[in-house]
Protein backbone atom coordinates (compact mmCIF):
# COMPACT_ATOMS: atom_id res chain seq x y z
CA UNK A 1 -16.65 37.33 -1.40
CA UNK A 2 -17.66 34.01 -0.06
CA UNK A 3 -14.63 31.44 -0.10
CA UNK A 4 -14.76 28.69 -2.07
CA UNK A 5 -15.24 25.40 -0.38
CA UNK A 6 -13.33 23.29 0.92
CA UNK A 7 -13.19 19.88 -1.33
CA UNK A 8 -14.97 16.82 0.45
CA UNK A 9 -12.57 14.38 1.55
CA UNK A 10 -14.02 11.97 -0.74
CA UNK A 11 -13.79 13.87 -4.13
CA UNK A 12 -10.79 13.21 -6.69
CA UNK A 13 -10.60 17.03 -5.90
CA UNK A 14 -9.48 16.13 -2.59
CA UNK A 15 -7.48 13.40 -3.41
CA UNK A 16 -5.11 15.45 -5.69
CA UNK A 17 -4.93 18.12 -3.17
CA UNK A 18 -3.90 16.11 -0.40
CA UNK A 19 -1.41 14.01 -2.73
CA UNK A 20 0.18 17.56 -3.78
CA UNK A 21 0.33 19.07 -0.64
CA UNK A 22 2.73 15.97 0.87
CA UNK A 23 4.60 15.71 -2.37
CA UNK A 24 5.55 19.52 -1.90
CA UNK A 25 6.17 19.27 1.72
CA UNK A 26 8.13 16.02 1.27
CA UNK A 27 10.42 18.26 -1.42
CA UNK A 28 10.92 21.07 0.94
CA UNK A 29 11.19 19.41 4.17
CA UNK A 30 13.89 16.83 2.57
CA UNK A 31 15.89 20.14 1.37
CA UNK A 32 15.15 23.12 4.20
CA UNK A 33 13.91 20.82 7.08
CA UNK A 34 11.32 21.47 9.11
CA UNK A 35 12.07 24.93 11.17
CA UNK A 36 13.06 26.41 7.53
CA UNK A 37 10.14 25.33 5.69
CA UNK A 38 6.59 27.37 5.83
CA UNK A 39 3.07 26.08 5.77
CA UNK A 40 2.71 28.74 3.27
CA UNK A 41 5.76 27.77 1.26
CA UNK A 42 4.76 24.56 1.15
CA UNK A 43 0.68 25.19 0.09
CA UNK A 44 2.92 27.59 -2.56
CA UNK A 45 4.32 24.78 -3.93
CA UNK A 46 1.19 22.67 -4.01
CA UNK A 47 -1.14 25.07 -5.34
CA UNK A 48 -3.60 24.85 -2.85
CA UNK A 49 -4.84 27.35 0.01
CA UNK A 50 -2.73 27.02 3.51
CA UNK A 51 -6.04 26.44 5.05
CA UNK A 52 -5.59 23.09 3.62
CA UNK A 53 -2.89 21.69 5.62
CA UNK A 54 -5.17 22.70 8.53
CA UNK A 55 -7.74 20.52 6.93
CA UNK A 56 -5.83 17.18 5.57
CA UNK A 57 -2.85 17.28 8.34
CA UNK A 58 -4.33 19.15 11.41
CA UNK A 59 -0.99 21.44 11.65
CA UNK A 60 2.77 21.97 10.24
CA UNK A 61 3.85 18.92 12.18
CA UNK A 62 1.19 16.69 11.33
CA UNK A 63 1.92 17.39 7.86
CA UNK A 64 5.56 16.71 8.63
CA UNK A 65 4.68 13.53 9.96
CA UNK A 66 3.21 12.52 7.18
CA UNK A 67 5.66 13.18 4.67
CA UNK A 68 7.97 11.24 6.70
CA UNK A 69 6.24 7.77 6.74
CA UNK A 70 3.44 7.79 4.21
CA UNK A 71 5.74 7.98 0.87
CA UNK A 72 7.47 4.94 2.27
CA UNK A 73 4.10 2.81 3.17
CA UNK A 74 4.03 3.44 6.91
CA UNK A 75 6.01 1.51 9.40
CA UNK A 76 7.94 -1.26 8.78
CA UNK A 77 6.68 -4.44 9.96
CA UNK A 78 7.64 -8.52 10.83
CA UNK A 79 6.14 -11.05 13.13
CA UNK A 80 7.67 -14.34 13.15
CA UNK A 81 4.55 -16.32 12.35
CA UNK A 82 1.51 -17.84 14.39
CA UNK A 83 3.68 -18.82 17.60
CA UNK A 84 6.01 -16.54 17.25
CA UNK A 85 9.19 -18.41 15.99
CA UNK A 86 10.06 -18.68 12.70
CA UNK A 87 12.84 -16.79 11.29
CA UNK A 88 12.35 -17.91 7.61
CA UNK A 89 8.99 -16.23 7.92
CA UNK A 90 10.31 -12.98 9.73
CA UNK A 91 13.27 -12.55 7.40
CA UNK A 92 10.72 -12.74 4.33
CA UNK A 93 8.37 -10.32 5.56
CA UNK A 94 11.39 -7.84 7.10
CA UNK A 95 13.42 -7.74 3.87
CA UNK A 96 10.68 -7.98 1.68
CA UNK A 97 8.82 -4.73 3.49
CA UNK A 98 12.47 -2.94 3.48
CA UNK A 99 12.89 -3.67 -0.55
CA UNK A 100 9.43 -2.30 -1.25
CA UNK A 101 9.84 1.75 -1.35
CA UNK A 102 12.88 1.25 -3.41
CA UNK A 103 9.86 1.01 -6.64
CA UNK A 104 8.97 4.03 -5.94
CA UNK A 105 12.24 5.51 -8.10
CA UNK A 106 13.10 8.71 -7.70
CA UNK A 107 10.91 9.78 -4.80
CA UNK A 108 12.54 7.48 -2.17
CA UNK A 109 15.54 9.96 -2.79
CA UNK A 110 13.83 12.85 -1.63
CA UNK A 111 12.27 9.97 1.51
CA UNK A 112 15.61 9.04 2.21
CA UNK A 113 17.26 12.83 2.04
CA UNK A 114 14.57 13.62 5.15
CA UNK A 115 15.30 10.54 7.39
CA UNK A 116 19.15 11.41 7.08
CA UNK A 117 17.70 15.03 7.86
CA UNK A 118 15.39 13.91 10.74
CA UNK A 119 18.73 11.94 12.31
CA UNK A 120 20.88 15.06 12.06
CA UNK A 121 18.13 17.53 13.36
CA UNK A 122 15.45 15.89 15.37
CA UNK A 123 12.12 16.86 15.71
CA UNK A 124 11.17 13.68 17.80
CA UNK A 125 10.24 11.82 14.99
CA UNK A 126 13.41 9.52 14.43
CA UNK A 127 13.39 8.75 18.47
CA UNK A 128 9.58 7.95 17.99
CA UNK A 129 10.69 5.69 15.00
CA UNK A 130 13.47 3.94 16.61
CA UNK A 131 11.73 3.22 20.04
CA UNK A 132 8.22 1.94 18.50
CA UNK A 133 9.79 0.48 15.70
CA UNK A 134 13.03 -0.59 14.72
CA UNK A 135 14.34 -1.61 18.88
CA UNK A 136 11.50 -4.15 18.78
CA UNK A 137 12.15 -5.94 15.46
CA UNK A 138 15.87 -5.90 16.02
CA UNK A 139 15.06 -7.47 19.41
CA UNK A 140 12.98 -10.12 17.55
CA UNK A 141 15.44 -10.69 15.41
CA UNK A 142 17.89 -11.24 18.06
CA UNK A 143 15.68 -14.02 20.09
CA UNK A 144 15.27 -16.08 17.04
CA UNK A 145 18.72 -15.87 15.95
CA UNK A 146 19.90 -17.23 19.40
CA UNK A 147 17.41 -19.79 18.72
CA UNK A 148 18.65 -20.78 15.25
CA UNK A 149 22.47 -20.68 15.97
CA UNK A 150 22.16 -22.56 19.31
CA UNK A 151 23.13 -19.40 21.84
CA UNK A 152 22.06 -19.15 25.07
CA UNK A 153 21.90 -15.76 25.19
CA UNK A 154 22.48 -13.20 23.10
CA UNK A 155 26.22 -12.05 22.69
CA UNK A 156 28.31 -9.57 20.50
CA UNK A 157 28.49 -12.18 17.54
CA UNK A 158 24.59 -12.50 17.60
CA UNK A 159 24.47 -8.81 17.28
CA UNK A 160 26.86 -8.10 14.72
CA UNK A 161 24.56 -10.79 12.76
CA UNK A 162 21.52 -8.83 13.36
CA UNK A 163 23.16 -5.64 12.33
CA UNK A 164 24.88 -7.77 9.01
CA UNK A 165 21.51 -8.57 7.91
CA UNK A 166 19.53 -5.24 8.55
CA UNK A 167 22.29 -3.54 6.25
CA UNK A 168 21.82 -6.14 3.68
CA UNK A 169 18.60 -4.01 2.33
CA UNK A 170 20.40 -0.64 3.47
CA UNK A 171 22.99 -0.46 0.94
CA UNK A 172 20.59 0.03 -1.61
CA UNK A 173 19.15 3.31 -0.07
CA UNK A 174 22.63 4.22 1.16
CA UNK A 175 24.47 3.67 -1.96
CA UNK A 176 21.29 4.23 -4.45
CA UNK A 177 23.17 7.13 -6.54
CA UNK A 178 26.08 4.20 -7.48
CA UNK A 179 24.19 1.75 -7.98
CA UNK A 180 22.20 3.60 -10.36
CA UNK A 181 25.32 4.41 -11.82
CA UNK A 182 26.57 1.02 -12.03
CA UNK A 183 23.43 -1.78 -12.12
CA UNK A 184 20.24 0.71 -12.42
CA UNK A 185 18.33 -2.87 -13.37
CA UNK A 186 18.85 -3.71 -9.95
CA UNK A 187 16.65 -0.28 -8.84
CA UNK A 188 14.14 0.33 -12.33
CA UNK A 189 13.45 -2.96 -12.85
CA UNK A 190 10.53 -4.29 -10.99
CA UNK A 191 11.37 -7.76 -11.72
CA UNK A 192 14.78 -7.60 -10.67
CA UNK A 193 14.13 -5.39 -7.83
CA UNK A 194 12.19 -8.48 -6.75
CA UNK A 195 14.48 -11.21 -7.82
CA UNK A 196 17.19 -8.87 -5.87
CA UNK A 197 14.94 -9.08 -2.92
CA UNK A 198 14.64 -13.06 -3.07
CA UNK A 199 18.71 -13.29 -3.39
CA UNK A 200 19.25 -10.77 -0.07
CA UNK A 201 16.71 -13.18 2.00
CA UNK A 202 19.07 -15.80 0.21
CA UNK A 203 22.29 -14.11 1.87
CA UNK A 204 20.70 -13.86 5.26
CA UNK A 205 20.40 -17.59 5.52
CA UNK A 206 23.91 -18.04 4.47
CA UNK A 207 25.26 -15.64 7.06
CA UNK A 208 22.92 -17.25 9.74
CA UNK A 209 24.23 -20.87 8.25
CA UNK A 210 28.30 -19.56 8.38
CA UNK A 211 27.91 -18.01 12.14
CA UNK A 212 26.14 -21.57 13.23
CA UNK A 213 29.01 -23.37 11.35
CA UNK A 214 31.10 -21.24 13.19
CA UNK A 215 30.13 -21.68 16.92
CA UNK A 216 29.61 -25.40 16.22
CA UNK A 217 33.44 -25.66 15.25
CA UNK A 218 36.05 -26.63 18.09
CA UNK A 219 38.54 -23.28 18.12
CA UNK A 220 41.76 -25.54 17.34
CA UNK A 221 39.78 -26.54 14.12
CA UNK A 222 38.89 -23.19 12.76
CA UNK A 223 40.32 -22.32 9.25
């Protein structure tokens, strides 16, 4: 028996294969991880031919790789404008690209399940992740908030700022299940999931406008 080809790249064939295959392997990697899970589990799952993963991914790990940062829109990314300093403009683009995936309902459960999974049993991936791309925007974010508060050099305060504002879009991966339980408007509407996004870039400024209040104060006059 000849086999049946493989679909063109271009067809809708193709296009629904390739979309099944990494919404299987997303599933099983996010609940077995990667040594547990099969190629064959995963085409399985799909209902596609293993030959397949071969085809769209390359191998097991390219496929892996895939269903790590594709569901989410790829890497996360922030420049501070055309020469390089302006925070408003970073801060839109940083919290505004970290808000995005949260449309994607339930899915960014199953996104957020392997990232926790990647942290606790590495493949390489998280490393990868954290060297190429969240150490350089956190050290972006660190220049120009020595720049907007008036320090020097960057300290333990300017950090802890850094880190205050990065978990401002956190919580709602973090804490999706009670928020969902709570405000689900805040997650399943699109509206609000964008007026929530305008309100968090709000609260950065204030905590950037507090911690310059703060340094610019003489210690005997704190409150």
């Amino acid at each position: 028996m000849v086999p049946a080809p493989h679909p063109s790249p271009a067809t809708p064939d193709a296009a629904d294969s390739r979309a099944r295959l990494l919404s299987a392997a997303l599933r099983l990697f996010a609940e077995n991880g990667f040594a547990k899970t099969s190629i064959r589990q995963i085409a399985e799952a799909a209902g596609v031919n293993t030959a397949l993963i071969s085809y769209y991914f390359g191998d097991k790990k390219g496929l892996y790789n895939a269903a790590y940062a594709e569901p989410l829109g790829g890497p996360l990314q922030a420049d501070a404008g055309p020469d390089g300093n302006s925070l408003d403009i970073f801060l839109e683009q940083f919290l505004t690209g970290f808000m995005r995936p949260l449309d994607m309902g339930d899915q960014v459960e199953l996104c957020m399940r392997l990232h926790f999974r990647e942290m606790l049993d590495p493949t390489g991936l998280w490393q990868q992740e954290l060297d190429s791309e969240i150490k350089p925007l956190h050290s972006t974010l660190i220049r120009l908030l020595c720049q907007a508060v008036g320090a020097p050099a960057p300290d333990d305060d300017i950090h802890r700022l850094a880190l205050a504002i990065s978990a401002l879009p956190l919580q709602y991966y973090a804490h999706r299940d009670l928020i969902q339980q709570m405000a689900p408007q805040l997650l399943n509407d699109p509206e609000c999931l964008q007026a929530t996004t305008r309100r968090l870039i709000d609260f950065a400024h204030h905590l950037i406008a507090g911690e310059t209040r703060r340094r610019q104060t003489p210690a005997g006059d704190a409150p």
